[in-house]
Protein backbone atom coordinates (compact mmCIF):
# COMPACT_ATOMS: atom_id res chain seq x y z
CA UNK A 1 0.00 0.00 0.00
CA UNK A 2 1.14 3.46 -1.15
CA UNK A 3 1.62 6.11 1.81
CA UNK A 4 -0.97 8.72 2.22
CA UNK A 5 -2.93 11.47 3.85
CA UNK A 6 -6.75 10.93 4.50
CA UNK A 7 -9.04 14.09 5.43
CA UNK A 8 -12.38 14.54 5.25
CA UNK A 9 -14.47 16.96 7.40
CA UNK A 10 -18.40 16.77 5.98
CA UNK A 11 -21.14 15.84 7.96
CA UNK A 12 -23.21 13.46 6.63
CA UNK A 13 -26.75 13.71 8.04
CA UNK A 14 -28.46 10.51 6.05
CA UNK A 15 -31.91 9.35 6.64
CA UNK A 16 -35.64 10.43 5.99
CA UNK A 17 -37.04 13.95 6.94
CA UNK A 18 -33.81 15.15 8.07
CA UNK A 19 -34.52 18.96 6.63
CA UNK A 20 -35.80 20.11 10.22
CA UNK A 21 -32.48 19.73 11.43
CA UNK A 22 -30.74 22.89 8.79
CA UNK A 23 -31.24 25.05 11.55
CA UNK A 24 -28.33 23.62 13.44
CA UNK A 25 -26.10 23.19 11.11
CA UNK A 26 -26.08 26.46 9.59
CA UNK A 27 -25.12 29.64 11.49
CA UNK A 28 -28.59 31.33 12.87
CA UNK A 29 -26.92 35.18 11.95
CA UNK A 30 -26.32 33.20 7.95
CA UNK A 31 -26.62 34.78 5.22
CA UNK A 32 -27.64 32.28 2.90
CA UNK A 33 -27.57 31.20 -1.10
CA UNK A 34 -29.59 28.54 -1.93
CA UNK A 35 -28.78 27.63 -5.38
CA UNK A 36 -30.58 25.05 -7.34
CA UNK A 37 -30.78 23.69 -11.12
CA UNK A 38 -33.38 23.67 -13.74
CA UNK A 39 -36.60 23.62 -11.41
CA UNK A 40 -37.62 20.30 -10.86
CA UNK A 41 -36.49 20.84 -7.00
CA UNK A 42 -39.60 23.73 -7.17
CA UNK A 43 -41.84 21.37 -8.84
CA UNK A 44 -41.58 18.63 -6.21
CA UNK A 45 -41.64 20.94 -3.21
CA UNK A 46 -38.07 20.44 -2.19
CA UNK A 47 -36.86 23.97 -2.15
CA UNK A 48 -40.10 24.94 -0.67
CA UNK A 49 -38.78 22.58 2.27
CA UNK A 50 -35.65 23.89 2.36
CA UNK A 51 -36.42 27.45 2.32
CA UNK A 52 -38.96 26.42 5.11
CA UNK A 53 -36.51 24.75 7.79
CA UNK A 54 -33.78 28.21 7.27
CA UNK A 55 -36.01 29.81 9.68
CA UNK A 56 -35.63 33.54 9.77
CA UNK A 57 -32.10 33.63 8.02
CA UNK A 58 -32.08 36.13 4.84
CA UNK A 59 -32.21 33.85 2.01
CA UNK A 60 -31.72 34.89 -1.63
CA UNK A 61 -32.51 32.19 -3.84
CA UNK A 62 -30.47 31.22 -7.35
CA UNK A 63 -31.70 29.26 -9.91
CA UNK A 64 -30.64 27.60 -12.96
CA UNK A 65 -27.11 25.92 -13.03
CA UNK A 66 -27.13 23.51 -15.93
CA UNK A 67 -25.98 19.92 -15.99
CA UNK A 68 -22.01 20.52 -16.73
CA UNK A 69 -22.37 23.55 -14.93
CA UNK A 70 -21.29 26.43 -17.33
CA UNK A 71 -18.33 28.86 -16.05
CA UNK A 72 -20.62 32.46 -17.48
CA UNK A 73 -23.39 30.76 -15.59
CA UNK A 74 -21.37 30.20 -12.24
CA UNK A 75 -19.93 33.46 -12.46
CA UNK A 76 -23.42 35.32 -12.51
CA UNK A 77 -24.29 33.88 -9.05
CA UNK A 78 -20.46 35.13 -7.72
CA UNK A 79 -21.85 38.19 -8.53
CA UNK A 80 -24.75 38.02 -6.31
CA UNK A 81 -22.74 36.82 -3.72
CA UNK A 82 -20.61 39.64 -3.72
CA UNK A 83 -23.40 41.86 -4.05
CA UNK A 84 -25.09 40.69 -1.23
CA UNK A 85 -22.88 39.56 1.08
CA UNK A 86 -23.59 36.13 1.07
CA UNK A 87 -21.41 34.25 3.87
CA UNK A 88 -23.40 30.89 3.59
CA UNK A 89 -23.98 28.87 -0.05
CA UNK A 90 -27.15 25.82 0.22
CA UNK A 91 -26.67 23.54 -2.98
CA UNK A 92 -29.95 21.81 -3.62
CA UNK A 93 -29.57 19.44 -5.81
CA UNK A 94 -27.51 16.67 -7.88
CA UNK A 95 -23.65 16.86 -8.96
CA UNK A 96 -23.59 19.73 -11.04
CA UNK A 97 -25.31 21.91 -8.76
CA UNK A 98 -22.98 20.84 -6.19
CA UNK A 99 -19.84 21.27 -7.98
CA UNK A 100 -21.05 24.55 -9.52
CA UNK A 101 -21.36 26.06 -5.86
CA UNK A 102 -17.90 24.73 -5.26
CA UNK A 103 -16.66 26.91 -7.66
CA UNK A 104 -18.75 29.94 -6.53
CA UNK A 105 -17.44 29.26 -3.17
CA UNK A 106 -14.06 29.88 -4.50
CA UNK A 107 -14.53 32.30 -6.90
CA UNK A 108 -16.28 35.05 -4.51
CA UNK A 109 -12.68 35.42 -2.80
CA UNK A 110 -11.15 36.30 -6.22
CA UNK A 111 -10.88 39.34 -7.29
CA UNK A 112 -10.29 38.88 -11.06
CA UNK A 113 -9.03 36.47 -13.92
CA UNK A 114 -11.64 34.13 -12.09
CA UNK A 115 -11.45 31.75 -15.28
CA UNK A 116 -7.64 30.58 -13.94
CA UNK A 117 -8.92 29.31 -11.14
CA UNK A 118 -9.77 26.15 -13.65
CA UNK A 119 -6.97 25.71 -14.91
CA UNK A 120 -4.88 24.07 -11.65
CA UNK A 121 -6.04 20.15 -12.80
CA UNK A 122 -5.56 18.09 -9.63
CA UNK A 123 -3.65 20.53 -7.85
CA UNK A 124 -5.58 22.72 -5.16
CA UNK A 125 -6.72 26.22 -6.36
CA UNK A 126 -4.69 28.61 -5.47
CA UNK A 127 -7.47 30.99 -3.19
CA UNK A 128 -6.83 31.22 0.63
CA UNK A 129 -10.59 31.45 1.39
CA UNK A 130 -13.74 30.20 0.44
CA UNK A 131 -17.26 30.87 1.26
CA UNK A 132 -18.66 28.08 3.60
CA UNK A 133 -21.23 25.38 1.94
CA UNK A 134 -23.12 22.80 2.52
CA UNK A 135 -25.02 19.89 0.23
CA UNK A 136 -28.69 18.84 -0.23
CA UNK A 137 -28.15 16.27 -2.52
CA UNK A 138 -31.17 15.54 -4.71
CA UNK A 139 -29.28 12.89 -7.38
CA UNK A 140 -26.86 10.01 -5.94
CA UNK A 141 -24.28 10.02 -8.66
CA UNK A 142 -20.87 12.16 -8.48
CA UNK A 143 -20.69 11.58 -4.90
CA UNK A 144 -19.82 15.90 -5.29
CA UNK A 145 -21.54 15.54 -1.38
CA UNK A 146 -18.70 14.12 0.61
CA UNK A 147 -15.67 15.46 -1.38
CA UNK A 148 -13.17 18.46 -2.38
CA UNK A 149 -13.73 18.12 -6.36
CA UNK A 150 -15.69 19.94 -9.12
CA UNK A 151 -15.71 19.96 -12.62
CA UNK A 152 -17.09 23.12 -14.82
CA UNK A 153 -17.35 23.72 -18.42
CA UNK A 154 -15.53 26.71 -19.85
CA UNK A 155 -15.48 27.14 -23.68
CA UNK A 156 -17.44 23.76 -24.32
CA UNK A 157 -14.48 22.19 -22.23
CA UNK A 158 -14.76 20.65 -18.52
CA UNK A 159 -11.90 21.35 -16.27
CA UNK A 160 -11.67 19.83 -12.95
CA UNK A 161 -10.76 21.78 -10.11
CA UNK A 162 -10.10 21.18 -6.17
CA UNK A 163 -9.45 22.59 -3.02
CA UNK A 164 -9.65 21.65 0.32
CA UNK A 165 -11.60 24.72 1.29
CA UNK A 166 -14.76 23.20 -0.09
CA UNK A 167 -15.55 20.17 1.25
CA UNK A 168 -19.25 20.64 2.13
CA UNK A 169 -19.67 21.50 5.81
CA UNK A 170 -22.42 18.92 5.92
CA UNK A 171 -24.49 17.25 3.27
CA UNK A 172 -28.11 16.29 3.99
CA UNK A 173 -29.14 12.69 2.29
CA UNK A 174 -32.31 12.07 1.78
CA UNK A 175 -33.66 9.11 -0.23
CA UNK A 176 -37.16 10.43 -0.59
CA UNK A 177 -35.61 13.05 -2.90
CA UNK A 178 -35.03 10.17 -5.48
CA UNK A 179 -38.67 9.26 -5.62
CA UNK A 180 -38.99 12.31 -8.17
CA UNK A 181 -35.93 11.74 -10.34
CA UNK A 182 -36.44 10.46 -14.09
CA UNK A 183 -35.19 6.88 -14.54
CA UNK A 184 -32.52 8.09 -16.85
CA UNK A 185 -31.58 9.89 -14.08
CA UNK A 186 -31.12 7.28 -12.01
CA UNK A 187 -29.29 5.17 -14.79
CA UNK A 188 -26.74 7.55 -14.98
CA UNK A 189 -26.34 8.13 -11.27
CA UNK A 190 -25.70 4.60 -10.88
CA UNK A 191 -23.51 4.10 -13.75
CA UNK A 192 -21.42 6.97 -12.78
CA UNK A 193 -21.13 5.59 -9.02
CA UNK A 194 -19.56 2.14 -10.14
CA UNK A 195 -17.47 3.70 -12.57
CA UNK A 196 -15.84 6.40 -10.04
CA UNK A 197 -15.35 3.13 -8.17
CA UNK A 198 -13.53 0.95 -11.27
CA UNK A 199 -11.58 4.23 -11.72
CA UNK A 200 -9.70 3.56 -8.06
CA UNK A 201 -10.16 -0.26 -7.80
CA UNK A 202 -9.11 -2.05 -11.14
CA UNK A 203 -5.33 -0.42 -11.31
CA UNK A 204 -2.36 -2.18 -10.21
CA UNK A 205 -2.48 -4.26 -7.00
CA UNK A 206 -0.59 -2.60 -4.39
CA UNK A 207 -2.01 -4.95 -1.22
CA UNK A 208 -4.43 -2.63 -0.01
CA UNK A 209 -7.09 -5.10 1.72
CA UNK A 210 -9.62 -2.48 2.88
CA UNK A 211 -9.68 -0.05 0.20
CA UNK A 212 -9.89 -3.38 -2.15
CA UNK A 213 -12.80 -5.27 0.17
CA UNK A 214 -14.39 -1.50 0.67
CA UNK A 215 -15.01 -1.14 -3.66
CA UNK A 216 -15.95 -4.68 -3.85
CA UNK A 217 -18.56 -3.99 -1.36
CA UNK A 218 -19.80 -1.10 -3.09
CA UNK A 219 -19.88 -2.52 -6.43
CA UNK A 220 -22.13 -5.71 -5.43
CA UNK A 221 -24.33 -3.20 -3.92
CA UNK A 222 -24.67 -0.92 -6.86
CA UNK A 223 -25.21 -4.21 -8.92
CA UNK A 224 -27.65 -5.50 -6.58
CA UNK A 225 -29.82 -2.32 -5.95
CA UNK A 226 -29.11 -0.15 -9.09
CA UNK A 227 -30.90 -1.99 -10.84
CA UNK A 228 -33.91 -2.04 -8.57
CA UNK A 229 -33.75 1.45 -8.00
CA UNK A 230 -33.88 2.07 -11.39
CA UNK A 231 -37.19 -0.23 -12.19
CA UNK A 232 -39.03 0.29 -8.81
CA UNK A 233 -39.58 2.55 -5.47
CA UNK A 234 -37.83 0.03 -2.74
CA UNK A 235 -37.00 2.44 -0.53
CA UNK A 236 -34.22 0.08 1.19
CA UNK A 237 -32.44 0.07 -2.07
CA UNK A 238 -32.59 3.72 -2.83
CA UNK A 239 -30.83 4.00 0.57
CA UNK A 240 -28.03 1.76 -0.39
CA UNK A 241 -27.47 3.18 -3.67
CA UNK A 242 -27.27 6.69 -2.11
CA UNK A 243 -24.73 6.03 0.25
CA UNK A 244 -23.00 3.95 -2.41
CA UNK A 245 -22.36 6.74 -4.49
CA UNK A 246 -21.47 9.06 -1.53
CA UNK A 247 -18.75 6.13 -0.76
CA UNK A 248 -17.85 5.90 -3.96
CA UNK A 249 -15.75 9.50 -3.95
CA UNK A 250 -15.48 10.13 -0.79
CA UNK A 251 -11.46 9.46 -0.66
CA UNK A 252 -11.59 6.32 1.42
CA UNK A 253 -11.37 3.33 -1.20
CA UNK A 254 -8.91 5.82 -3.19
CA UNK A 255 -6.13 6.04 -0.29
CA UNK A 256 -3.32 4.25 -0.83
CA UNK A 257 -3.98 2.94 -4.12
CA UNK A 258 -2.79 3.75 -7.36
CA UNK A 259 -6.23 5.72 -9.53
CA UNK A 260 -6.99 5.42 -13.31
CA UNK A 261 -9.70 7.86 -14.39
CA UNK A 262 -8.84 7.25 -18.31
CA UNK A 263 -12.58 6.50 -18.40
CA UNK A 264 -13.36 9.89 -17.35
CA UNK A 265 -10.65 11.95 -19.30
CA UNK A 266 -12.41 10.39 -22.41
CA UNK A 267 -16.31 10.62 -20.98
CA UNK A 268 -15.40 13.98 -20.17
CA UNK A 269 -14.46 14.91 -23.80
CA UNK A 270 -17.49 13.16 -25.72
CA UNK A 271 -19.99 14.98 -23.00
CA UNK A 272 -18.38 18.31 -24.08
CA UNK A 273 -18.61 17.29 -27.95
CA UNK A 274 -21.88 15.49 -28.50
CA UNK A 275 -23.89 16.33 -25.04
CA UNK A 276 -24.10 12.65 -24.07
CA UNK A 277 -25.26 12.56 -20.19
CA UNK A 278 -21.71 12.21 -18.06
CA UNK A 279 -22.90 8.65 -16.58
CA UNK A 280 -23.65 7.17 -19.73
CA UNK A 281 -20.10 8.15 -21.28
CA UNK A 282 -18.75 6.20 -19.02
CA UNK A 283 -20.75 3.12 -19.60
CA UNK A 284 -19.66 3.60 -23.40
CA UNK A 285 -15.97 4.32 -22.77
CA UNK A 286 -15.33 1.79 -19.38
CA UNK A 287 -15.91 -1.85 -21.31
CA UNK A 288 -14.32 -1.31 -24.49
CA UNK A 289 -11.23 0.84 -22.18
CA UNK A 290 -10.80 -3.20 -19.76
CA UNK A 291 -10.94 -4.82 -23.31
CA UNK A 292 -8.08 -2.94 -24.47
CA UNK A 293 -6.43 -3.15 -21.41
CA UNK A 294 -6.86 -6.74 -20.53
CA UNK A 295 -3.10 -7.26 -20.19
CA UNK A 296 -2.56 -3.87 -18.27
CA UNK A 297 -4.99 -4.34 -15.89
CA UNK A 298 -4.79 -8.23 -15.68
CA UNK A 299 -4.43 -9.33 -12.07
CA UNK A 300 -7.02 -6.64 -10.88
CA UNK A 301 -9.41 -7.86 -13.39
CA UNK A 302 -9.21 -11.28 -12.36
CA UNK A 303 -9.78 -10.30 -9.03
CA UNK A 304 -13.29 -8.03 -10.13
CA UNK A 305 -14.41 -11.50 -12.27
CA UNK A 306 -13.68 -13.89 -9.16
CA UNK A 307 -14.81 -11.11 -6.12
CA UNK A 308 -17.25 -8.98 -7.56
CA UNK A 309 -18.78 -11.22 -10.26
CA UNK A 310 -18.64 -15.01 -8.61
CA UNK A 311 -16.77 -15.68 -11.63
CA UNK A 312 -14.62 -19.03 -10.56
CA UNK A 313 -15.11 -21.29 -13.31
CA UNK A 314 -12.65 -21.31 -16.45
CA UNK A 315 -9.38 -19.75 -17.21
CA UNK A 316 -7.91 -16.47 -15.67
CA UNK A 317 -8.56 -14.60 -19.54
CA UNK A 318 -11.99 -16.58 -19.85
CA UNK A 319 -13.07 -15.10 -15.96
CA UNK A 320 -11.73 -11.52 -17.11
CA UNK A 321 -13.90 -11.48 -20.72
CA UNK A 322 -16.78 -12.92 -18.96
CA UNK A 323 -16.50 -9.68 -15.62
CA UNK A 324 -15.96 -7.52 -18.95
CA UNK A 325 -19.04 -9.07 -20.94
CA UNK A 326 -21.31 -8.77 -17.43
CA UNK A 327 -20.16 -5.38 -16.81
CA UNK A 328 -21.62 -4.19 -20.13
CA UNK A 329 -24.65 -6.27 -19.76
CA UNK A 330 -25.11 -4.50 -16.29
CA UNK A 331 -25.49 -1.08 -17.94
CA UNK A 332 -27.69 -2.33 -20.68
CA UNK A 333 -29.91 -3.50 -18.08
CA UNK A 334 -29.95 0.26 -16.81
CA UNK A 335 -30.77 0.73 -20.79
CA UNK A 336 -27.80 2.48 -21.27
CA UNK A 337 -26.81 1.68 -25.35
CA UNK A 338 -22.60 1.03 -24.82
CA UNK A 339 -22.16 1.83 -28.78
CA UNK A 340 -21.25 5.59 -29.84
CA UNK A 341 -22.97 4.57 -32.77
CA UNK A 342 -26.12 4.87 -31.23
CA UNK A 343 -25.65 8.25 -30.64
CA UNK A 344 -24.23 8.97 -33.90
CA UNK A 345 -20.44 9.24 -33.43
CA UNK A 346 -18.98 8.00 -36.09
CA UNK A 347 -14.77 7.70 -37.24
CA UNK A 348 -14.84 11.27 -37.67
CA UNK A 349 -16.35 12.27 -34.69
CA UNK A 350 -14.13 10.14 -33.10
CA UNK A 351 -10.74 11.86 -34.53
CA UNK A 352 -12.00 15.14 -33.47
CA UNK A 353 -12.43 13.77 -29.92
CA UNK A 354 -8.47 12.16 -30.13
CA UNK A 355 -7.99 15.70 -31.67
CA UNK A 356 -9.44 17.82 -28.97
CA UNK A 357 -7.80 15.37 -26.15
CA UNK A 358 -4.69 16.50 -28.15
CA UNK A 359 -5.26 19.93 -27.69
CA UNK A 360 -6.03 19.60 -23.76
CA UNK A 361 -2.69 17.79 -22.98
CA UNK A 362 -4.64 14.40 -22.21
CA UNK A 363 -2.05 12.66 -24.17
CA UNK A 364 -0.46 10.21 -20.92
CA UNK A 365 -3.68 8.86 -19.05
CA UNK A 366 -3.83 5.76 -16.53
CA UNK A 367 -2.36 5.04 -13.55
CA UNK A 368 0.82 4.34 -15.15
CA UNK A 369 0.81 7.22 -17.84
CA UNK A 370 0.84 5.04 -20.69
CA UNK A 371 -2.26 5.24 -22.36
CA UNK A 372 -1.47 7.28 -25.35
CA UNK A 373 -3.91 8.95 -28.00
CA UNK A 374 -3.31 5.73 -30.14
CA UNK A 375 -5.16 3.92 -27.34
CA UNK A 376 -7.58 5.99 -26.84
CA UNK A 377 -8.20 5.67 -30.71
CA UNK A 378 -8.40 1.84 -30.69
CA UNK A 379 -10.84 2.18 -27.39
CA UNK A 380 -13.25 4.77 -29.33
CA UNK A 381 -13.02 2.56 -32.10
CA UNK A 382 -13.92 -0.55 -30.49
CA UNK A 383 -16.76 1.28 -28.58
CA UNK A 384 -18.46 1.90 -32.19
């Protein structure tokens, strides 16, 4: 196992009808944002709630962050922060919201060029202070909730950023706020959950027994209850897939362990090109990316088949094309197509992604820096 650091300060406050308990956990003198997405959290009542259990507090309420939250966008609601001196920010919400309010956060303590701040990668942002938030999460997906990450789109590209300054003070899960959620929604959410988990778990074994037993855990569970959650309203497994996804970027399984996120890198670009939903890139990109890397990722993948799958029968490549084969089949079931074809990315379109990957400097991806542009070719290809 690799040395490391492990921090993380959110409070998680999980359960049903939790809301009454906002007015401890924010400051009673707060001057709060409550931002929010395209209105479905108005629709069901939810911000109604939440504006409800802030008690007297002045609230000022902002509306409209898109899915891949868009930098002009985010930067409109810095305004109002600084406008109104806004010293507490309420995401309500799924991923984007979250990591959109990250950024705000951040970007109300600079005082210009606030489009650098994206351009750090995984390197903290370079601001001393950020405006404290915290997370009603809405969508179990990005696991944005419990962690110090955020991704925005600038210039139809989606830049990562982090800082330690906003991990979410607290983050308020409730699994009756999936009742309302489209079942696309929930595809993706749970596609994207066992992906961020594959990103940290099948790389090069390096002896960690917890962080390993930890992702197999969560896996089984997303296979076991996505799936449910998707087709029904079992409330038990709409708990478990919640906290799966919170676990699944939280930091803990991705201690002391080497961490991929090729899959991403790649999802990333074909979201920014073609608008494909985030989760379902990744179901496109992940089973054709283990093909191609069969020999790379060999003794992990084995592992997955034997510990994640019950695969014990046949040879070690047999067990590894069979995990590969059930993965796939797993997001089908969410009915997820896995073919860019189906969504009408064809050899061109698929240069202009290896192009634009160019162009962003994603030309050494994997844990071991090795997957070149060529791969990613043969990957995109083989995904057709």
């Amino acid at each position: 196992m690799q040395n490391f650091d492990f921090y993380n300060p959110t409070r998680i406050v999980f359960g049903q009808d939790r809301l009454g308990e906002l007015d401890k956990l924010i400051p009673a003198s707060a001057k709060v944002m409550v931002l929010y997405g395209g209105g479905s959290v108005k629709r069901f009542g939810t911000l109604e709630k939440v504006v409800s259990n802030l008690g007297d507090r002045e609230v000022i309420e902002f509306g409209g962050i898109e899915p891949n939250p868009q930098f002009e966008t985010l930067m409109k609601a810095v305004k109002v922060v600084k406008e109104n001196d806004i010293d507490f920010l309420l995401a309500v919400g799924g991923g984007s919201v979250m990591d959109g309010t990250k950024f705000i956060a951040l970007a109300a303590n600079a005082d210009k060029d606030h489009h650098t701040l994206l351009f750090h990668g995984f390197n903290p942002v370079p601001v001393e202070k950020a405006v404290p938030l915290g997370c009603i999460a809405t969508l179990p997906a990005t696991g944005s909730e419990m962690n110090a990450f955020s991704v925005v789109t600038y210039n139809e590209q989606k830049y990562p950023i982090t800082s330690p300054l906003v991990y979410p003070q607290f983050s308020v899960l409730d699994p009756d706020f999936t009742f309302s959620l489209p079942k696309e929604q929930v595809a993706n959410g749970v596609a994207d959950a066992f992906v961020h988990v594959v990103e940290q778990y099948l790389t090069q074994p390096v002896g960690a027994k917890v962080q390993d037993r930890f992702s197999e855990g969560i896996l089984r569970t997303l296979i076991e209850d996505g799936p449910v959650t998707y087709q029904s309203d079992d409330l038990a497994a709409r708990k478990n897939f919640m906290w799966s996804a919170t676990s699944a970027l939280n930091g803990i399984i991705g201690v002391g362990v080497p961490q991929d996120w090729s899959t991403h890198m790649i999802g990333h670009e074909l979201t920014a090109m073609f608008g494909i939903a985030h989760g379902r890139t990744l179901a496109i990109v992940l089973p054709s990316l283990l093909r191609v890397r069969k020999a790379h990722k060999h003794d992990k993948l084995v592992q997955f088949a034997e510990r994640v799958w019950d695969i014990t029968d046949g040879t070690e490549d047999e067990k590894i094309n069979q995990a590969i084969d059930k993965t796939e089949a797993f997001f089908n079931s969410l009915d997820i197509v896995t073919a860019l074809s189906h969504y009408g990315i064809d050899d061109e379109g698929i240069d202009t992604v290896v192009a634009n990957m160019e162009k962003m400097g994603l030309t050494q991806l994997s844990e071991t820096g090795d997957l070149t542009l060529d791969i990613v070719k043969e990957i995109l290809l083989a995904a057709k």
